[in-house]
Protein backbone atom coordinates (compact mmCIF):
# COMPACT_ATOMS: atom_id res chain seq x y z
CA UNK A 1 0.00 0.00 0.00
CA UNK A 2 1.36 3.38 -0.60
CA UNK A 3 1.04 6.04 1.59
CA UNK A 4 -0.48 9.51 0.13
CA UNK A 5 1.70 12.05 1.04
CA UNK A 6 -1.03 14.39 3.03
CA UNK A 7 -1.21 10.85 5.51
CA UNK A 8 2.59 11.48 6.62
CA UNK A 9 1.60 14.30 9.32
CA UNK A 10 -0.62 11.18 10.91
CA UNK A 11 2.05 9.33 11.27
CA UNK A 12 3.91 11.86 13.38
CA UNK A 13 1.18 12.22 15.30
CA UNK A 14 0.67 8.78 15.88
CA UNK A 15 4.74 8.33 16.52
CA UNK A 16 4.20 10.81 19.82
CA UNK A 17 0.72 9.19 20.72
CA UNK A 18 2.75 5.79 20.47
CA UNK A 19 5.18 7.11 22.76
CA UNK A 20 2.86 8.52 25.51
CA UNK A 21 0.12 5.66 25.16
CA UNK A 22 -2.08 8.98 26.04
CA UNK A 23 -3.36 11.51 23.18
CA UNK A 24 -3.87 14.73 25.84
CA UNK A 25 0.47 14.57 26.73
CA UNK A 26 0.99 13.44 22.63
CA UNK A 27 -1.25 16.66 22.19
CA UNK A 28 0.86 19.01 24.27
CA UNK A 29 3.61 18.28 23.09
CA UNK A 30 3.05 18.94 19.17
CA UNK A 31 0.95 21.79 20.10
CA UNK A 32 -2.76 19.97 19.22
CA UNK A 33 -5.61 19.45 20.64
CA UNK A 34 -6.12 16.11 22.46
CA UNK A 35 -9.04 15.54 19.73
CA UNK A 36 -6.84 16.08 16.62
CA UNK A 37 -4.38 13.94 17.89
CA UNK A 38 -7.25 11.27 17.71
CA UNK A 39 -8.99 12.37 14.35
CA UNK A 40 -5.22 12.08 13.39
CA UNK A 41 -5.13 8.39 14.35
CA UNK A 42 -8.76 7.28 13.63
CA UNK A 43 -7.79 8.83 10.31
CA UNK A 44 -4.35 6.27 9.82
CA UNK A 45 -6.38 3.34 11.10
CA UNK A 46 -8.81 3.56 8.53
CA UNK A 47 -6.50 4.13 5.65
CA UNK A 48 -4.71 0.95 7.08
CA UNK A 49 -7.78 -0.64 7.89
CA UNK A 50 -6.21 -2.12 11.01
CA UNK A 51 -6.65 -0.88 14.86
CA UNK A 52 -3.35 1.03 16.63
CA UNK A 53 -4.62 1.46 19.73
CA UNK A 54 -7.23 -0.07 22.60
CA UNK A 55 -9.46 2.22 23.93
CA UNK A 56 -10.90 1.68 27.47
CA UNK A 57 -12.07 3.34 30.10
CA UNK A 58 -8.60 4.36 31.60
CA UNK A 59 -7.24 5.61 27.94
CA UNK A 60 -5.32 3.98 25.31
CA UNK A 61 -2.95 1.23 24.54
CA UNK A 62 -1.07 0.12 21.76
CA UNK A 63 -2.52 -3.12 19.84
CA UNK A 64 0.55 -5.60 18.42
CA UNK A 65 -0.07 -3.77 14.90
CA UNK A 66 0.18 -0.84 16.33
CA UNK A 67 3.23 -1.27 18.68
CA UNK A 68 4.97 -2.83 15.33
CA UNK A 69 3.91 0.77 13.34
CA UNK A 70 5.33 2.60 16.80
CA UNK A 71 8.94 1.24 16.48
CA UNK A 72 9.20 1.66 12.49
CA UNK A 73 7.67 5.26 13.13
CA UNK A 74 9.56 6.53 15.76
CA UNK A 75 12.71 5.26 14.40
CA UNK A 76 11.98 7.30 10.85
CA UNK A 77 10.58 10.57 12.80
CA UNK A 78 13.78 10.48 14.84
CA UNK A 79 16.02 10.07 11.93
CA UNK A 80 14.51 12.60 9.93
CA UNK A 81 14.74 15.04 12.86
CA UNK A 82 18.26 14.29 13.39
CA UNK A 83 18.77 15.52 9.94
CA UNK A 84 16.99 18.04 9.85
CA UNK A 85 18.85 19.33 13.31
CA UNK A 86 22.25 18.35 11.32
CA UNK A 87 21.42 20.90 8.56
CA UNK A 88 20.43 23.45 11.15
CA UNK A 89 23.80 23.24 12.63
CA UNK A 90 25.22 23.51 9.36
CA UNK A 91 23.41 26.77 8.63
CA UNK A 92 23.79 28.51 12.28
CA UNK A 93 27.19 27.03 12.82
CA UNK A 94 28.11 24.82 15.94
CA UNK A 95 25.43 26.32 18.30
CA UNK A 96 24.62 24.32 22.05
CA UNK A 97 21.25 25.04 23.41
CA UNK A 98 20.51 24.36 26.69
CA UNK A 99 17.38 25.34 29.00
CA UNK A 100 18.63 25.06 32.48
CA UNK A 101 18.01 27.05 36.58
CA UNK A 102 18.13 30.94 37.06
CA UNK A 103 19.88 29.69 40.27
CA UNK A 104 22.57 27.34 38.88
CA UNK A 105 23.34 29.01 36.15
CA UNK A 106 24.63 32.26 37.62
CA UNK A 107 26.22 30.74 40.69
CA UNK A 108 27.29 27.49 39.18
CA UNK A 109 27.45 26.87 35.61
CA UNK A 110 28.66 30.11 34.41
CA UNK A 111 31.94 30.91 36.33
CA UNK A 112 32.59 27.63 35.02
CA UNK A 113 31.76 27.61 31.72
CA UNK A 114 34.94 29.54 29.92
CA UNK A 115 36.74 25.78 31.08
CA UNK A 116 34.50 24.25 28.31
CA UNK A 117 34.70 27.13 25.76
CA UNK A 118 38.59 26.58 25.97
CA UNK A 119 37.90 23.34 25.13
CA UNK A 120 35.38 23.84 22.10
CA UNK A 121 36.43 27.34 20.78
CA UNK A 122 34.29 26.69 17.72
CA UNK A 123 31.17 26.05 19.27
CA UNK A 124 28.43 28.92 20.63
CA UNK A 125 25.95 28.30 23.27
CA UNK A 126 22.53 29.89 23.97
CA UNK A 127 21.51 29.33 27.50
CA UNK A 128 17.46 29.80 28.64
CA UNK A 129 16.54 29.98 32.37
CA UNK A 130 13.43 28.44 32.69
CA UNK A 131 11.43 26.54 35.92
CA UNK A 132 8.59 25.11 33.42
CA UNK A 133 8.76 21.98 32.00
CA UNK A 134 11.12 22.06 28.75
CA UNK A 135 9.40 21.85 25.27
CA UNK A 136 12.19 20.02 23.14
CA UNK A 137 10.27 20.10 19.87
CA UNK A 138 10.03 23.13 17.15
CA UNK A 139 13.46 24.37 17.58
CA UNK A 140 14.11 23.61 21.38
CA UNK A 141 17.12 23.41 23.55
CA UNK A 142 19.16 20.19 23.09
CA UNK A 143 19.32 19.64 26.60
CA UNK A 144 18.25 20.84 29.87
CA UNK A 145 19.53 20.98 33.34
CA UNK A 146 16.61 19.92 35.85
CA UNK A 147 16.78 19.73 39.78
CA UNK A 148 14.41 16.85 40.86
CA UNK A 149 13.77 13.03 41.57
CA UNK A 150 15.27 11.66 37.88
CA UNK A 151 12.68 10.34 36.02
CA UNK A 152 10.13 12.37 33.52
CA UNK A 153 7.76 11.28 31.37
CA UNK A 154 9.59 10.68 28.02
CA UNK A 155 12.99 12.04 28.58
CA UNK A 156 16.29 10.82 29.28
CA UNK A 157 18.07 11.63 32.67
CA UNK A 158 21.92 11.52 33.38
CA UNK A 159 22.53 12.50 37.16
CA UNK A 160 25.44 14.83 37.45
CA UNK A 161 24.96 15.74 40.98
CA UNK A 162 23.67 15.68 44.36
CA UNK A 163 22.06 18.51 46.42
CA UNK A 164 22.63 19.05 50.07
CA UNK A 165 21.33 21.83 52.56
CA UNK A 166 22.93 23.19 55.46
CA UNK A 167 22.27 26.92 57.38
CA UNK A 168 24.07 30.47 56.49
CA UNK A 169 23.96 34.30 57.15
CA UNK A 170 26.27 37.34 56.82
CA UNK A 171 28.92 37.93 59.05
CA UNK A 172 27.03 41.48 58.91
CA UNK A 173 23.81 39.90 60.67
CA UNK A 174 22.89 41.21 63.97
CA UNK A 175 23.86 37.73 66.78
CA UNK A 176 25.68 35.59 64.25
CA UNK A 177 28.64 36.09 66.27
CA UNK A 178 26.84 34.29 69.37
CA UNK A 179 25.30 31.09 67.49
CA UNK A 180 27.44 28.62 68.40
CA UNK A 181 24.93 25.66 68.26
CA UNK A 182 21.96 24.70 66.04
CA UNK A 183 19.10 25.51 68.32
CA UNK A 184 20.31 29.51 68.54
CA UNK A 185 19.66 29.52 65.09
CA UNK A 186 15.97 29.51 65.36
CA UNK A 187 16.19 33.17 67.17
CA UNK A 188 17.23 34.53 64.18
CA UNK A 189 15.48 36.19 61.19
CA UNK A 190 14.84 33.19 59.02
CA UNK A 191 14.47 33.12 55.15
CA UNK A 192 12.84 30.43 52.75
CA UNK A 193 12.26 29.62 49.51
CA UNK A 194 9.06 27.59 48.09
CA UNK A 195 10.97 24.22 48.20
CA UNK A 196 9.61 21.06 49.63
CA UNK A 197 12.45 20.71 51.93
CA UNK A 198 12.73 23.42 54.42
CA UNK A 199 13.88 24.61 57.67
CA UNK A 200 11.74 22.60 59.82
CA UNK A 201 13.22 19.32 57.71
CA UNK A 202 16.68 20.94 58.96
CA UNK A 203 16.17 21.51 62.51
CA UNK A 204 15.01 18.01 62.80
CA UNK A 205 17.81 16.38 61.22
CA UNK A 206 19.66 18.38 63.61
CA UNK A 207 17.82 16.95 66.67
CA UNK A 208 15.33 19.35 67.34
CA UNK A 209 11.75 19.02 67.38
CA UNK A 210 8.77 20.53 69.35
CA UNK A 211 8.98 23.61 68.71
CA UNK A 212 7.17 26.46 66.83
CA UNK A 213 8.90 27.72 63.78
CA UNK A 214 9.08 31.65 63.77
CA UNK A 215 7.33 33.47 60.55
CA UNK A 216 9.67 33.51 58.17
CA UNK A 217 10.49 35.59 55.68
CA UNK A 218 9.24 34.13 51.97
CA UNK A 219 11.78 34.42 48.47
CA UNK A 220 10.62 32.53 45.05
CA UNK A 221 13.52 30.84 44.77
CA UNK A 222 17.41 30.22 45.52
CA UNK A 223 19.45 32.77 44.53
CA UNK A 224 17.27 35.36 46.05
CA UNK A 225 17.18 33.46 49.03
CA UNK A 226 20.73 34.07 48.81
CA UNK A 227 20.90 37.61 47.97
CA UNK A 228 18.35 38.65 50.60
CA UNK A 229 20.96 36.16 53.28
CA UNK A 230 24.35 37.97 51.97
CA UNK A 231 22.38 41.54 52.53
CA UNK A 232 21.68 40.83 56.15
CA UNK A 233 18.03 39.95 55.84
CA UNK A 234 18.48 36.64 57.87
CA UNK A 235 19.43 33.14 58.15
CA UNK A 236 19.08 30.53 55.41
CA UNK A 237 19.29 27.23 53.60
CA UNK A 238 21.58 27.41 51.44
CA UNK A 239 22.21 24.61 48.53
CA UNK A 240 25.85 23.80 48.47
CA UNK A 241 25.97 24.33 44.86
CA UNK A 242 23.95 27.88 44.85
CA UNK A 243 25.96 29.22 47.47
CA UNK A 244 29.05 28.72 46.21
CA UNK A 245 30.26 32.00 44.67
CA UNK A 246 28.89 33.94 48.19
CA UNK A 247 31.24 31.78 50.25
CA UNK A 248 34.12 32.69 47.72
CA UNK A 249 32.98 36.64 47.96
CA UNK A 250 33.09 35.87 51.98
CA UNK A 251 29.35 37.32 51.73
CA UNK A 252 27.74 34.58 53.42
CA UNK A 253 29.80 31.89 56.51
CA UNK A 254 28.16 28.82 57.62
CA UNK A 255 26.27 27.94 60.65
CA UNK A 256 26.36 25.46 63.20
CA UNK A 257 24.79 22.03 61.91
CA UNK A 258 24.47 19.45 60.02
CA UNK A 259 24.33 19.32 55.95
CA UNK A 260 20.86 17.96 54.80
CA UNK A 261 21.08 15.46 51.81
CA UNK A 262 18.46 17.10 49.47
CA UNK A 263 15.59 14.53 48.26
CA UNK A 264 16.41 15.81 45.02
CA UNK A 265 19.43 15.88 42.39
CA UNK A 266 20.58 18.22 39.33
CA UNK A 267 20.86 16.05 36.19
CA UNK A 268 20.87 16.43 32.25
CA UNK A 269 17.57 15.23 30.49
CA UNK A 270 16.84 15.26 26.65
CA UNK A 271 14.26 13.50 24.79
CA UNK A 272 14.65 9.84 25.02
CA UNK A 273 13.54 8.82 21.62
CA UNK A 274 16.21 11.41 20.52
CA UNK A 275 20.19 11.19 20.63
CA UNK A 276 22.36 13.62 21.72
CA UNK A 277 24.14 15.59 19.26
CA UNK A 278 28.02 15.25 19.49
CA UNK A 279 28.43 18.87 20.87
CA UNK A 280 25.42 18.11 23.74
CA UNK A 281 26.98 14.96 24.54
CA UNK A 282 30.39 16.67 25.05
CA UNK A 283 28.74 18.72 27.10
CA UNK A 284 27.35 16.45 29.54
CA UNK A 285 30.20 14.75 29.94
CA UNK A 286 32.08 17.83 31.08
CA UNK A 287 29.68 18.75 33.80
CA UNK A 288 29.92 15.36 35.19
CA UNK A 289 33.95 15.23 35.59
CA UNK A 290 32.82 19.43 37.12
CA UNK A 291 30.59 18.00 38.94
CA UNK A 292 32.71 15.40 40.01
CA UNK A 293 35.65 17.48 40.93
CA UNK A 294 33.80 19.40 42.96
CA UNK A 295 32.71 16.87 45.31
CA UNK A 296 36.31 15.58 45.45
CA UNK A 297 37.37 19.06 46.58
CA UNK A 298 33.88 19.25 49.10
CA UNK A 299 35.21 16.14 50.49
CA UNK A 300 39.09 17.10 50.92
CA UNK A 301 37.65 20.23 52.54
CA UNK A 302 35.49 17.81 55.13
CA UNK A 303 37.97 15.58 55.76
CA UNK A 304 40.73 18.35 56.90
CA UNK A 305 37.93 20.59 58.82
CA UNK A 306 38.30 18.41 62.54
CA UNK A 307 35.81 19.44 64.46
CA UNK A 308 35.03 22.60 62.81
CA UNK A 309 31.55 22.98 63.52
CA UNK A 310 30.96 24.91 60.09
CA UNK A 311 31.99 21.77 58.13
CA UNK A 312 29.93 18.98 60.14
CA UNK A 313 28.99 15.52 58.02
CA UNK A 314 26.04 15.16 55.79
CA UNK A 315 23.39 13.47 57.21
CA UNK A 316 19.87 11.99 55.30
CA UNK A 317 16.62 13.04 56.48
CA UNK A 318 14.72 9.58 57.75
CA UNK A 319 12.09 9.21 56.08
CA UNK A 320 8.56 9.75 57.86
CA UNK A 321 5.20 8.60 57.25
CA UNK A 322 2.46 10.37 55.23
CA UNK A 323 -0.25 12.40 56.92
CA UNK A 324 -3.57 12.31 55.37
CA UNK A 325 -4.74 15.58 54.78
């Protein structure tokens, strides 16, 4: 049977429905609605005259026909794309796109960046700062940089590193000179951010519970935590990561305490129905060996700190049971 030409966009469609097994995520992604995306397949399977998917009450699954259509599909979508991303990079020259943290990328990723320039003169980057989900398709970064638990509906995650949390504040803040022990630290000005680990998680992997946290005040996200800590605002969580360039500016010293293992990790996700392209794979593979080195140096600095109390161990948060709300 041959294919008429106007039938092709179906099969894209059905490629990312295949992939999903659920037409309202296929639909997001290529920008549809959840009803074209099944007029689109409805449309293939009668040209075919064979059925792709079971419907049923909880959505859709692929048939054996359709699961054998899936693999040939998403194998020629992904090699035309790669193609057509190959003569992009011709045109625009070597160009790396990546969609990654406001947070990381000013306090992290770009004082280290010029390293991998040196490395890749040729090649130009465009970095986006984004906290939505990524849209790969139509023209999207090649890879992103996400902090979370490592696995996402249809992409691809390579950790690179852990997260840990541990308290800070200016040497400018009003007390700091008296805290010499984690409880103290709950008379100061606190500030958060809207993360699910916070300071009460903290205080109780530091041995303290029962008592009232004081109103704190509220910041969006890291690196204005941060900023608003290094001013003289108050205390804070700081990520080991984030905080890096204010310990290095001697804006921020740490508190008494212990370092919180973060639920969560930074890693690089991409489509997983889609390789890497050379210069995106380089990439990756220098921010492990960064990533890497840094935690060799975080654990030199450890081991020769004795019993500072700024540099205690990390410890994991035990895990509790859920409350029903």
């Amino acid at each position: 049977m041959n294919l008429r030409p106007n039938l092709l966009p179906a099969l894209g469609v059905f490629a990312a429905a295949a992939r999903y097994q659920n037409f309202a995520h296929a639909a997001e992604e290529l920008h549809l609605t959840a009803s074209a995306v099944s007029h689109h397949v409805r449309r293939l399977e009668a040209t075919l005259d064979i059925v792709l998917f079971h419907r049923h009450a909880r959505g859709v699954s692929l048939t054996g026909e359709g699961r054998e259509l899936a693999d040939a599909a998403t194998l020629a979508v992904s090699e035309l794309q790669g193609v057509a991303e190959s003569l992009g990079r011709k045109r625009d020259g070597q160009r790396l796109r990546i969609n990654t943290l406001h947070s990381l990328t000013f306090s992290w990723l770009l004082p280290r960046l010029p390293r991998f320039l040196k490395q890749h003169p040729d090649l130009r980057v465009s970095i986006e700062t984004d906290t939505a989900l990524t849209r790969f398709e139509d023209g999207g970064p090649d890879l992103a940089i996400r902090h979370g638990p490592g696995h996402w509906t249809g992409l691809k995650a390579q950790h690179l590193m852990d997260d840990e949390l541990f308290p800070v504040a200016s040497p400018l803040l009003a007390g700091i000179d008296s805290i010499i022990e984690p409880r103290q630290i709950a008379g100061l000005p606190l500030i958060s951010d809207n993360a699910l680990q916070g300071w009460r998680d903290w205080f109780r992997a530091a041995g303290l519970r029962g008592f009232r946290l004081p109103p704190m005040h509220l910041l969006s996200d890291s690196s204005g935590v941060m900023r608003a800590a290094a001013l003289g605002i108050g205390a804070a969580l700081a990520r080991r990561h984030i905080a890096e360039p204010f310990f290095e500016r001697g804006e921020l010293r740490r508190l008494p305490g212990p370092a919180l293992k973060s639920r969560f990790a930074y890693y690089a996700v991409h489509p997983a129905h889609r390789a890497l392209s050379p210069a995106a794979d380089a990439f990756v593979e220098w921010l492990k060996d960064e990533a890497q080195g840094q935690a060799a140096l975080a654990t030199g600095a450890q081991g020769t700190a004795g019993g500072n109390p700024a540099k205690p161990a990390t410890v994991r948060e035990k895990p509790r049971k859920q409350r029903r709300t």
